[in-house]
Protein backbone atom coordinates (compact mmCIF):
# COMPACT_ATOMS: atom_id res chain seq x y z
CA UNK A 1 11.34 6.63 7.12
CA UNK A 2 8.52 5.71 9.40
CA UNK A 3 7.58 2.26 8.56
CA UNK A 4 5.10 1.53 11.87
CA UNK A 5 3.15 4.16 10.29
CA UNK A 6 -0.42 2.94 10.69
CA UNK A 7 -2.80 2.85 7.41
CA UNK A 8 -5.58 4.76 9.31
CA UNK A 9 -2.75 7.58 10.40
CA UNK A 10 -1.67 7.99 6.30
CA UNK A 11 -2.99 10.74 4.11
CA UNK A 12 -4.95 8.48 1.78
CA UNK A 13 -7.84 8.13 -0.30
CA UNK A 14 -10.49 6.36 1.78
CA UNK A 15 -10.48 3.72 -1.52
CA UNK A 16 -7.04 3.11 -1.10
CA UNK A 17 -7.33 2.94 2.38
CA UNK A 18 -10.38 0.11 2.36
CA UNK A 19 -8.29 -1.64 -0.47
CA UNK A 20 -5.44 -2.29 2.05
CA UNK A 21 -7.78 -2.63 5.15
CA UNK A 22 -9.75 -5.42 2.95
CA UNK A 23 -6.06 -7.54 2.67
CA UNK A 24 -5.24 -7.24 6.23
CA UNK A 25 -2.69 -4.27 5.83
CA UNK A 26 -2.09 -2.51 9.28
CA UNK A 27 0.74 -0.35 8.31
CA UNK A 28 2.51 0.46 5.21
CA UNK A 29 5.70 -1.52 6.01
CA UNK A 30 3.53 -4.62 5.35
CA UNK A 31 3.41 -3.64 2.16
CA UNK A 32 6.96 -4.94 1.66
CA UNK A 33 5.31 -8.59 2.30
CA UNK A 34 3.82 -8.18 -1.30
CA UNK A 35 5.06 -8.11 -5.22
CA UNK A 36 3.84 -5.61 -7.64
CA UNK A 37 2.30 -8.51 -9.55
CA UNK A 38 0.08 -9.57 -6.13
CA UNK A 39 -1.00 -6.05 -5.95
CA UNK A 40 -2.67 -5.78 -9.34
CA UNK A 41 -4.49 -9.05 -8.61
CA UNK A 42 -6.44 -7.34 -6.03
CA UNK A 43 -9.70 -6.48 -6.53
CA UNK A 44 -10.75 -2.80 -6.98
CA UNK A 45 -7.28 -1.44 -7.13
CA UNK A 46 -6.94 0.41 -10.73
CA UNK A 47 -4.52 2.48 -11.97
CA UNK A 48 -4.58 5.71 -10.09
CA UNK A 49 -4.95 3.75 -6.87
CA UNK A 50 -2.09 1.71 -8.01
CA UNK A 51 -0.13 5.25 -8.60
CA UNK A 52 -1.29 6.37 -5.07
CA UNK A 53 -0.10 3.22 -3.16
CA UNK A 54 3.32 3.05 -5.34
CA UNK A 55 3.43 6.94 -4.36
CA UNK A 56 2.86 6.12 -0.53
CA UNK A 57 5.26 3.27 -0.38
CA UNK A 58 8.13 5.18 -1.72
CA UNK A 59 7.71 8.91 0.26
CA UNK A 60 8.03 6.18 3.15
CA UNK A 61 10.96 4.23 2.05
CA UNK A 62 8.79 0.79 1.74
CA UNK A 63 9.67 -1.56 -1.46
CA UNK A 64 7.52 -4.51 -3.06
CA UNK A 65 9.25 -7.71 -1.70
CA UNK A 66 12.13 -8.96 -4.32
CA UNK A 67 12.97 -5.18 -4.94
């Protein structure tokens, strides 16, 4: 697990990328600051984003927070 891994290091979409940028994510382990429910309330993320940053998080070993 890397979790310092920076957002602009990660092989992501550049939508998914701006999406996290946007909310003041630097690396993926903030990610863990977040529920699954705050994530959908986020403007432009849809489904297949959704799938991508759900895919990201876990190939890195990062959880929502309360998982």
């Amino acid at each position: 697990m890397n979790s310092i891994l920076k957002i602009a290091e990660m092989d992501i979409s550049v939508r998914l990328y701006i999406i996290l940028h946007n909310h003041g994510i630097e690396n993926i382990e903030d990610m863990s600051n977040y529920t699954s429910d705050d994530i959908i309330h986020w403007k432009n993320i849809g489904r297949r984003t959704l799938e991508e940053l759900l895919s990201t998080m876990k190939s890195n070993g990062i959880k929502f927070k309360g998982e």
